[in-house]
PDB file of N, CA and C in Angstrom:
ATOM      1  N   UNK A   1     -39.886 -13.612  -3.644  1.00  0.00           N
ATOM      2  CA  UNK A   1     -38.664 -14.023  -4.300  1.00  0.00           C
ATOM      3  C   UNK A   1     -38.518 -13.253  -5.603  1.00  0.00           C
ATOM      4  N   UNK A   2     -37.476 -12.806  -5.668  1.00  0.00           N
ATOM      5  CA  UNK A   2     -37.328 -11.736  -7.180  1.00  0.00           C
ATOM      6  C   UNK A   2     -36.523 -12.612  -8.272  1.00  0.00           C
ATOM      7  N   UNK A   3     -36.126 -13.970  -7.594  1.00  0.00           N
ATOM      8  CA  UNK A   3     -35.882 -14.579  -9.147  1.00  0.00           C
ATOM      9  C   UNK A   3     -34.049 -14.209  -9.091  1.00  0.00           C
ATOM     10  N   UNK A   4     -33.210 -13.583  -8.501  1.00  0.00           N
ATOM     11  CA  UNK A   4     -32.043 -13.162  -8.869  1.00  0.00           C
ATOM     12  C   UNK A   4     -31.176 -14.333  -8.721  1.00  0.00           C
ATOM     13  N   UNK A   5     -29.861 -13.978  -9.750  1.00  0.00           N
ATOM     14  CA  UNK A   5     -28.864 -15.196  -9.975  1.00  0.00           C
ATOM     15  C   UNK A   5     -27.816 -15.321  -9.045  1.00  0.00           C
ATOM     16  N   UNK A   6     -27.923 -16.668  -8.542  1.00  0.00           N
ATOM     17  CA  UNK A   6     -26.498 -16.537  -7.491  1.00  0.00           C
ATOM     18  C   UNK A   6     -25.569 -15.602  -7.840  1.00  0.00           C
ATOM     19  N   UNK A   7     -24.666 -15.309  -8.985  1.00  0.00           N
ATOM     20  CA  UNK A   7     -23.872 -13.957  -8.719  1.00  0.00           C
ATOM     21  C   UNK A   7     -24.247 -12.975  -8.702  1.00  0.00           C
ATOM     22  N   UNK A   8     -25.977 -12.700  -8.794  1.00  0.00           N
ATOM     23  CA  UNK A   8     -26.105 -11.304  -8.677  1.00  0.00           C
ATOM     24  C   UNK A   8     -26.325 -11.287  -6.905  1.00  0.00           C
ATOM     25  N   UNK A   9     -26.571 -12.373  -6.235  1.00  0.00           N
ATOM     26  CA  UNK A   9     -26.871 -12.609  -4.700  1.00  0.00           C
ATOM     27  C   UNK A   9     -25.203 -12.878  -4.186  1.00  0.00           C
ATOM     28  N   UNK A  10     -24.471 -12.866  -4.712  1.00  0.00           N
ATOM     29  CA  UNK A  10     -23.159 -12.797  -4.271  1.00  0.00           C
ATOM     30  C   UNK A  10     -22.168 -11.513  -4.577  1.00  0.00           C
ATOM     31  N   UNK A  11     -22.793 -10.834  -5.124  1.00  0.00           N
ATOM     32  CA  UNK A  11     -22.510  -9.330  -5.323  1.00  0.00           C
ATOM     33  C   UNK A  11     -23.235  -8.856  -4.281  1.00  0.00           C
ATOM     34  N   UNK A  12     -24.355  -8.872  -4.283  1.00  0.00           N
ATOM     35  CA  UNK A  12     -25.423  -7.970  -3.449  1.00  0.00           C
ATOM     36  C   UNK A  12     -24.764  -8.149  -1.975  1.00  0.00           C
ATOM     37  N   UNK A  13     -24.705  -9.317  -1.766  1.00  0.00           N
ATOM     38  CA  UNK A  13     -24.501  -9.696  -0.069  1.00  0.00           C
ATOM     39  C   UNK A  13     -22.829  -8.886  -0.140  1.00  0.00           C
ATOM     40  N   UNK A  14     -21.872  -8.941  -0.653  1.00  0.00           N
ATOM     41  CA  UNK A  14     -20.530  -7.865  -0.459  1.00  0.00           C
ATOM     42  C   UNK A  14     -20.944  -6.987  -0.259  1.00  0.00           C
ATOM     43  N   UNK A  15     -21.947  -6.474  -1.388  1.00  0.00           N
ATOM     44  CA  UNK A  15     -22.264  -5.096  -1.248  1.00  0.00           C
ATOM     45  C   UNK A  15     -22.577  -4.549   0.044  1.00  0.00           C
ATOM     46  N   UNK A  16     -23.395  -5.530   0.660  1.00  0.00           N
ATOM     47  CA  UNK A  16     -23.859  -5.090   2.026  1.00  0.00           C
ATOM     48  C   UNK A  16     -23.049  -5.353   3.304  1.00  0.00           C
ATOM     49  N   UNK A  17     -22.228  -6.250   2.964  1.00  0.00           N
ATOM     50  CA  UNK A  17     -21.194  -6.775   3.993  1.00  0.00           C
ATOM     51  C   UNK A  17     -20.183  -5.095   3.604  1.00  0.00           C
ATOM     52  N   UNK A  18     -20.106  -4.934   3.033  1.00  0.00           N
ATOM     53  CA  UNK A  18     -18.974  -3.629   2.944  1.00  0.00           C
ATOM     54  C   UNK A  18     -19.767  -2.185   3.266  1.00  0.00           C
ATOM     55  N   UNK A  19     -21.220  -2.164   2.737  1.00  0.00           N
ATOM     56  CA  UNK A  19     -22.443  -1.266   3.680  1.00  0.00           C
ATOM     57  C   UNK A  19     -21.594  -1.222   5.297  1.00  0.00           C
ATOM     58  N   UNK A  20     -22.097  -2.367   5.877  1.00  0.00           N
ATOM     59  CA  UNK A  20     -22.073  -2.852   7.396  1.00  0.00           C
ATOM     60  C   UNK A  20     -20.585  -2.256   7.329  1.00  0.00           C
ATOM     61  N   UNK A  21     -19.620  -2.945   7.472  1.00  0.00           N
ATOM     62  CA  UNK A  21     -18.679  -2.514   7.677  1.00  0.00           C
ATOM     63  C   UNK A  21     -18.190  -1.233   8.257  1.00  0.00           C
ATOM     64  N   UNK A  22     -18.326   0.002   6.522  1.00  0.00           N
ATOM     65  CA  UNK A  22     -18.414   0.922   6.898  1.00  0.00           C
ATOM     66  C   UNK A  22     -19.059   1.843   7.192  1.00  0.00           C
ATOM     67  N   UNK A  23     -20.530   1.448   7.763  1.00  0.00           N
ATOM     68  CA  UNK A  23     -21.367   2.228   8.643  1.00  0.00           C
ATOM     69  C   UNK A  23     -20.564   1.889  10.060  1.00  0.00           C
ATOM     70  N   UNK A  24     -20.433   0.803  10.621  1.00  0.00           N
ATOM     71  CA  UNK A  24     -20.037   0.538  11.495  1.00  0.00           C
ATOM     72  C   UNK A  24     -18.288   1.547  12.166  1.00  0.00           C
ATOM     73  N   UNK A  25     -17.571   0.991  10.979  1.00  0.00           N
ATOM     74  CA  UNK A  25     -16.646   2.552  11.407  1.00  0.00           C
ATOM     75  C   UNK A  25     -16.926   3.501  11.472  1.00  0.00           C
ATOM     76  N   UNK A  26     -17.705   3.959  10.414  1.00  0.00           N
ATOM     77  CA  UNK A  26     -18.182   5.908  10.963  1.00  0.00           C
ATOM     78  C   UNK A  26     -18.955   5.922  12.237  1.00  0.00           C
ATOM     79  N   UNK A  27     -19.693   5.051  12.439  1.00  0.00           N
ATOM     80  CA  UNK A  27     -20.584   5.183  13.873  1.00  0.00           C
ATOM     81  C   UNK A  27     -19.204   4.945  14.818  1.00  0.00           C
ATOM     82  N   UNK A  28     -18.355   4.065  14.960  1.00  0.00           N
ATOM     83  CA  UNK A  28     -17.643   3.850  16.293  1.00  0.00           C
ATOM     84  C   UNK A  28     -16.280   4.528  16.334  1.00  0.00           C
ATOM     85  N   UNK A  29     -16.108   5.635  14.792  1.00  0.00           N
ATOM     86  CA  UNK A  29     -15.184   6.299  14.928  1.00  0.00           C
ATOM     87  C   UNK A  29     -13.426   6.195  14.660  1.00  0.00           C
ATOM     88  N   UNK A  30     -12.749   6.888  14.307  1.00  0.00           N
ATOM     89  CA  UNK A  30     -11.374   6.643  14.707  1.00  0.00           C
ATOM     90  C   UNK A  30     -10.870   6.800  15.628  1.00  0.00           C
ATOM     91  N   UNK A  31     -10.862   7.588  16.287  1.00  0.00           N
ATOM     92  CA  UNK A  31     -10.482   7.289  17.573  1.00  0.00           C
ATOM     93  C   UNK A  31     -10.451   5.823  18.711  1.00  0.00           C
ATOM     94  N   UNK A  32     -12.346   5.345  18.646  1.00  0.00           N
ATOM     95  CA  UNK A  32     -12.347   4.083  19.454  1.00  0.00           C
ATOM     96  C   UNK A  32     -11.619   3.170  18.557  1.00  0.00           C
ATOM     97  N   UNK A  33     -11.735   3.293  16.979  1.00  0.00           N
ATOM     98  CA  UNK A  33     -11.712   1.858  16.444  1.00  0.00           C
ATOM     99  C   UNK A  33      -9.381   2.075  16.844  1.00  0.00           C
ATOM    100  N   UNK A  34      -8.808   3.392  16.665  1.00  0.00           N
ATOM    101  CA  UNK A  34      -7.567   3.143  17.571  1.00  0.00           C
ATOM    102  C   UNK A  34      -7.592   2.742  18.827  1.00  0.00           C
ATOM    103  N   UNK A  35      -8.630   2.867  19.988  1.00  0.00           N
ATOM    104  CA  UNK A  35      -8.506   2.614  21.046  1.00  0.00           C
ATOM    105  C   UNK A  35      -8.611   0.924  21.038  1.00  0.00           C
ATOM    106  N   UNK A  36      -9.569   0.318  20.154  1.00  0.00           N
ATOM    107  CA  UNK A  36     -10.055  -1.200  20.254  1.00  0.00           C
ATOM    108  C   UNK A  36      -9.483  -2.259  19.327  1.00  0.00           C
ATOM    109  N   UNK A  37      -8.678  -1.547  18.454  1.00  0.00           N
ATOM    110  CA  UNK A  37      -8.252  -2.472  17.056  1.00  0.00           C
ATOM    111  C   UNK A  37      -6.809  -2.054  17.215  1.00  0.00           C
ATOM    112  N   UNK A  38      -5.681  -2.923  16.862  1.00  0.00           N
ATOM    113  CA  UNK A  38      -4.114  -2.767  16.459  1.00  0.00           C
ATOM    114  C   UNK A  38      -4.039  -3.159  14.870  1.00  0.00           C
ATOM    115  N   UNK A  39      -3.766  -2.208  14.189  1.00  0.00           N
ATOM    116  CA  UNK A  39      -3.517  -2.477  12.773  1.00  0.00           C
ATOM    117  C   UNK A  39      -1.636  -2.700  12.834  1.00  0.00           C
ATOM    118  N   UNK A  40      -1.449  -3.445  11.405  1.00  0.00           N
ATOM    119  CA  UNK A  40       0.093  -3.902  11.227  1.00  0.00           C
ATOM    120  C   UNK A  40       0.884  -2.361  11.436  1.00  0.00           C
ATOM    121  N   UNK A  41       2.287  -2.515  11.370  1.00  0.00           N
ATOM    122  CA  UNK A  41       2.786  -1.255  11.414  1.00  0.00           C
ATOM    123  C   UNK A  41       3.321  -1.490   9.985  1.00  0.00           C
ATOM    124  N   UNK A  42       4.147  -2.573   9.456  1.00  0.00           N
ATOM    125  CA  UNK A  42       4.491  -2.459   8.107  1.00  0.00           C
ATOM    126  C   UNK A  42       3.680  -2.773   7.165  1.00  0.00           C
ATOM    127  N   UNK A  43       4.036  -2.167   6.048  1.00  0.00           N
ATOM    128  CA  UNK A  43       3.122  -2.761   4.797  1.00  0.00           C
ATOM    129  C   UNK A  43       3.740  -2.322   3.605  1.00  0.00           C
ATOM    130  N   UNK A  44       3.503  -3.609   2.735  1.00  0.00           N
ATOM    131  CA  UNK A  44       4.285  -3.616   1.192  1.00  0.00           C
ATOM    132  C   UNK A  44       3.651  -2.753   0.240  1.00  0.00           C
ATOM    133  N   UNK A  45       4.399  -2.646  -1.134  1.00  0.00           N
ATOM    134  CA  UNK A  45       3.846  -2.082  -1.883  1.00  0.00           C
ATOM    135  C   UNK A  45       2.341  -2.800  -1.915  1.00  0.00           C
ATOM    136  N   UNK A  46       1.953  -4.030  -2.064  1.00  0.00           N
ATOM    137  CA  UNK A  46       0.905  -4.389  -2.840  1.00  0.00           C
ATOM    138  C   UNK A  46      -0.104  -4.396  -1.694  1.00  0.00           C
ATOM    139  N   UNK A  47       0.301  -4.169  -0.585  1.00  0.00           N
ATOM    140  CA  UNK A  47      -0.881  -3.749   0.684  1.00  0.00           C
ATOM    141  C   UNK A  47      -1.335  -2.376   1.364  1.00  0.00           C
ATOM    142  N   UNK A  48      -0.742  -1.415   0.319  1.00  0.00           N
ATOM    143  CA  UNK A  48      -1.548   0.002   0.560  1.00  0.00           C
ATOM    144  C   UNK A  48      -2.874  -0.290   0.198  1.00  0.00           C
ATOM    145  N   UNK A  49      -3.496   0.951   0.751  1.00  0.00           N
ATOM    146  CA  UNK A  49      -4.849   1.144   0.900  1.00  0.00           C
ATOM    147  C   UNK A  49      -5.400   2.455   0.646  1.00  0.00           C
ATOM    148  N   UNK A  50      -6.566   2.920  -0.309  1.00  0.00           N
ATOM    149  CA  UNK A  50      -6.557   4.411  -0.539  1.00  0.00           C
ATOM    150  C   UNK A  50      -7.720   4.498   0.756  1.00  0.00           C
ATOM    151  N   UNK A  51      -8.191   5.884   0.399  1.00  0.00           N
ATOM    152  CA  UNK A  51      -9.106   6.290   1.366  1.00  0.00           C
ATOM    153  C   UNK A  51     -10.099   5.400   2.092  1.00  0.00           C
ATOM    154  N   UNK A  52     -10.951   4.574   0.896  1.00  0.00           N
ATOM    155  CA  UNK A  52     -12.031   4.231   1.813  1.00  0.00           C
ATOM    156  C   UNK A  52     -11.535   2.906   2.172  1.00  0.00           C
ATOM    157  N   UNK A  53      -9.909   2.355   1.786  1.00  0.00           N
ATOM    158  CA  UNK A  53      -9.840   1.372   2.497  1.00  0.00           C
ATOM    159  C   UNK A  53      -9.487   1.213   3.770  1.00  0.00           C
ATOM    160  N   UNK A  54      -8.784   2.341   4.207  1.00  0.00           N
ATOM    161  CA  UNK A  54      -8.433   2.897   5.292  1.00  0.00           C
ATOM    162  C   UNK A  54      -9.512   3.185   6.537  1.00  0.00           C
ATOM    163  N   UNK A  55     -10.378   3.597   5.970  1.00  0.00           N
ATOM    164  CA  UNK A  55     -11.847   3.397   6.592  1.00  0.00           C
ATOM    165  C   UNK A  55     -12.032   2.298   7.124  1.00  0.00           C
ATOM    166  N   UNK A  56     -12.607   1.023   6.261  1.00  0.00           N
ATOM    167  CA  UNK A  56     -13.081  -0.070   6.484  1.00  0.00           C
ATOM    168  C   UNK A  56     -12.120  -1.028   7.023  1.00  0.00           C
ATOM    169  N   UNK A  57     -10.555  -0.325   7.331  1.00  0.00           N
ATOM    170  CA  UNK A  57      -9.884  -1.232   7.609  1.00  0.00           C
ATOM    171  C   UNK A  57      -9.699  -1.551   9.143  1.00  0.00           C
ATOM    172  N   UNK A  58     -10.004  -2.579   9.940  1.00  0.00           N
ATOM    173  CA  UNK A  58     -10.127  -2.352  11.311  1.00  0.00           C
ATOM    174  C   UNK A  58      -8.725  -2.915  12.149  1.00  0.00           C
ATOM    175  N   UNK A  59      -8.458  -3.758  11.534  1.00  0.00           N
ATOM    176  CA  UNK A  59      -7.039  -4.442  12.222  1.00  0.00           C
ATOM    177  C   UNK A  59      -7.640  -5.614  12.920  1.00  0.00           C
ATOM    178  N   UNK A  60      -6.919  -5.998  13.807  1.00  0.00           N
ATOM    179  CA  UNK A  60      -7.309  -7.274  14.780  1.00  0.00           C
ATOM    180  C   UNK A  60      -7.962  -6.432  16.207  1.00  0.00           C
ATOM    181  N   UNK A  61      -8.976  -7.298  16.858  1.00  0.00           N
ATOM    182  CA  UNK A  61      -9.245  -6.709  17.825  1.00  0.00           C
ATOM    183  C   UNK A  61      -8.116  -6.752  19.064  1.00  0.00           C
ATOM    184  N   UNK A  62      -7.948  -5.765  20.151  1.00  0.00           N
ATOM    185  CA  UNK A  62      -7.049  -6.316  20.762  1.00  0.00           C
ATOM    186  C   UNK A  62      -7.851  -5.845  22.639  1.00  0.00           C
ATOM    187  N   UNK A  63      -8.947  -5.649  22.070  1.00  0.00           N
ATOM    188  CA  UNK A  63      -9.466  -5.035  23.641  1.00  0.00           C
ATOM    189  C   UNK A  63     -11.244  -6.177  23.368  1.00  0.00           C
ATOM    190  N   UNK A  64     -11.714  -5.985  24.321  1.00  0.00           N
ATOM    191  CA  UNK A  64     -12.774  -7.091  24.830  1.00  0.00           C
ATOM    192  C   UNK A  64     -14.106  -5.855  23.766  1.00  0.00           C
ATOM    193  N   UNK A  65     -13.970  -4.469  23.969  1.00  0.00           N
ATOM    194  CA  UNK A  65     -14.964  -3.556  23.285  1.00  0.00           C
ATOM    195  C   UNK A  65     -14.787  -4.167  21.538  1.00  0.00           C
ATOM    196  N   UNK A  66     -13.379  -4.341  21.096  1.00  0.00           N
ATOM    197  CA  UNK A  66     -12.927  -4.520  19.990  1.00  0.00           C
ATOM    198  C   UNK A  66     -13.505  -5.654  19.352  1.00  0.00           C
ATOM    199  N   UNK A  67     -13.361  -6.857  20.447  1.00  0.00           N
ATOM    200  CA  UNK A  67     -14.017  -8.041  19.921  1.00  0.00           C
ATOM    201  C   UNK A  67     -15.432  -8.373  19.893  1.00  0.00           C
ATOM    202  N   UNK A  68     -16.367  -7.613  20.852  1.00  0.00           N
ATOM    203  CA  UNK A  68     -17.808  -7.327  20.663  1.00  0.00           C
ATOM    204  C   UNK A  68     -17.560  -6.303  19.453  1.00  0.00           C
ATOM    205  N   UNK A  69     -17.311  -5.715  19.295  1.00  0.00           N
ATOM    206  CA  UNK A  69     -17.554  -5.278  17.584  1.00  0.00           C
ATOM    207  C   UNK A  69     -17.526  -6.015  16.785  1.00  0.00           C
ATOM    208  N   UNK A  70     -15.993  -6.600  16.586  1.00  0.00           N
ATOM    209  CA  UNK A  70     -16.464  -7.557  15.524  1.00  0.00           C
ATOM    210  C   UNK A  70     -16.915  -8.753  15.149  1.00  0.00           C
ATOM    211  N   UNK A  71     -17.492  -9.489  16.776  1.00  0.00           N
ATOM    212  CA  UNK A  71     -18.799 -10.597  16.650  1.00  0.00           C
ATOM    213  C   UNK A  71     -19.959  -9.286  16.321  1.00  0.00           C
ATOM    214  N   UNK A  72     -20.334  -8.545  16.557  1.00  0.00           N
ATOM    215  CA  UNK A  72     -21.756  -7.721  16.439  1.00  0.00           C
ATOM    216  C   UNK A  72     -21.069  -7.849  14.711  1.00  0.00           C
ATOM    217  N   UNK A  73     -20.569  -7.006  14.214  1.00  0.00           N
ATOM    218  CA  UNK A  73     -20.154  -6.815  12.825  1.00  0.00           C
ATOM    219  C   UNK A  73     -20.207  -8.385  11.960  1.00  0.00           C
ATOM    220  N   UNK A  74     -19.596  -9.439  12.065  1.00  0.00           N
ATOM    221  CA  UNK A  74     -20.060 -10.467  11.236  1.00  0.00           C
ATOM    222  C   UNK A  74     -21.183 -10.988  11.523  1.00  0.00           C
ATOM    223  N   UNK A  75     -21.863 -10.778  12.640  1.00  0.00           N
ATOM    224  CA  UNK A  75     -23.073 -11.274  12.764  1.00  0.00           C
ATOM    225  C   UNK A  75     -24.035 -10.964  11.977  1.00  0.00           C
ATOM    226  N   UNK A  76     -24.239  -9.403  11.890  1.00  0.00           N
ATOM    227  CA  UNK A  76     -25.059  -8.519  10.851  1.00  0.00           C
ATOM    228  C   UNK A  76     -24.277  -8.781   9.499  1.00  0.00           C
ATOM    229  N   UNK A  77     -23.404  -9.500   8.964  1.00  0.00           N
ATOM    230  CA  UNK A  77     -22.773  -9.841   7.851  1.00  0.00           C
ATOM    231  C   UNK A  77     -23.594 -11.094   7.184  1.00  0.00           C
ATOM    232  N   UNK A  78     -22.952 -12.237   8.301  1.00  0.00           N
ATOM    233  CA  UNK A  78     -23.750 -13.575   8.244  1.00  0.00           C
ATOM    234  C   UNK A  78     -25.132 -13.742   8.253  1.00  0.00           C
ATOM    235  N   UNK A  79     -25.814 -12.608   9.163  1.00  0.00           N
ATOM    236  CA  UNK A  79     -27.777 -12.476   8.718  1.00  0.00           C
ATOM    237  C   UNK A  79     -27.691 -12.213   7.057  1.00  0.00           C
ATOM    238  N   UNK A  80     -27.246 -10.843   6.999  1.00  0.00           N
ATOM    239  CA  UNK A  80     -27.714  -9.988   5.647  1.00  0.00           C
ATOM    240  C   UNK A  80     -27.799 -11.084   4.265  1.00  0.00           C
ATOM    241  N   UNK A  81     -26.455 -11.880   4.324  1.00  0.00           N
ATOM    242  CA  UNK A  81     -26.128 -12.882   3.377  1.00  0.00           C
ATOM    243  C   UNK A  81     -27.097 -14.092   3.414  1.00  0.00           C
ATOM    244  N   UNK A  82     -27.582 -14.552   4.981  1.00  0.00           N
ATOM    245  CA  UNK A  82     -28.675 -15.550   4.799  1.00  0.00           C
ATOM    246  C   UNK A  82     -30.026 -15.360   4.266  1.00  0.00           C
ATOM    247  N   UNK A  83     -30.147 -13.898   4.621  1.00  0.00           N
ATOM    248  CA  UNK A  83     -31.737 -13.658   4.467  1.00  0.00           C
ATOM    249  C   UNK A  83     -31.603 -13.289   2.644  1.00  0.00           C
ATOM    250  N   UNK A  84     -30.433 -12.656   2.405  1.00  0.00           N
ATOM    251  CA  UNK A  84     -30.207 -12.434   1.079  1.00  0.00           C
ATOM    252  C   UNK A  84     -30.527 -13.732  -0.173  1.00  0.00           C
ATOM    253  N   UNK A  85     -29.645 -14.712   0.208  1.00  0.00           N
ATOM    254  CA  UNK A  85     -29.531 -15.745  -0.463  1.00  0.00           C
ATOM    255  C   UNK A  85     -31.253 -16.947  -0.171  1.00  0.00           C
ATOM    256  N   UNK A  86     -32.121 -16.724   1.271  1.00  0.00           N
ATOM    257  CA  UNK A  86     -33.222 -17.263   1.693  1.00  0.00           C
ATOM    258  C   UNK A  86     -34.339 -16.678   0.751  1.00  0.00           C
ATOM    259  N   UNK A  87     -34.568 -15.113   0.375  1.00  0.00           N
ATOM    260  CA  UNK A  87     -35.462 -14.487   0.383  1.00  0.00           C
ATOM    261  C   UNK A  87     -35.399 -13.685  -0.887  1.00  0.00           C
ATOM    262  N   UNK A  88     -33.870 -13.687  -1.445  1.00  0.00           N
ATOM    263  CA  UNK A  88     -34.059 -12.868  -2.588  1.00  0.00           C
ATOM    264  C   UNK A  88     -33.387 -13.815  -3.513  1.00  0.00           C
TER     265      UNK A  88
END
């Protein structure tokens, strides 16, 4: 146990939930994550997105590959944060 303060264990675990994330897009690509995800078509001023949000941004799943991603993806979210908040 290293002793750290709930907000420094509630930083850390984003940190890694946004790790996961976008490892997870560069591994499965743009292409599949267009083939498996439908993102909105409109969007307001206050819902642009620069580069790396565009990345991490997946949309809703709309194919069965899409939705095993993103149970696999919060799953490795929901560990990282338990063992985070259990162990550190």
């Amino acid at each position: 146990m290293l002793g750290l303060t709930i907000l420094s264990q509630i930083f850390l675990s984003l940190a890694v939930a946004i790790l996961i994330a976008w490892g997870i897009a560069i591994y499965i690509g743009e292409v599949n994550k267009a083939k498996w995800f439908r993102k909105r078509k409109k969007f307001s001023i206050l819902g642009k997105r620069g580069a790396f949000g565009d990345v991490v941004h997946f949309g809703y799943p709309c194919t069965i590959q899409g939705a095993f991603v993103t149970i696999v993806m919060l799953t490795l979210m929901v560990l990282s944060t338990y063992l985070i908040f259990t162990f550190l």
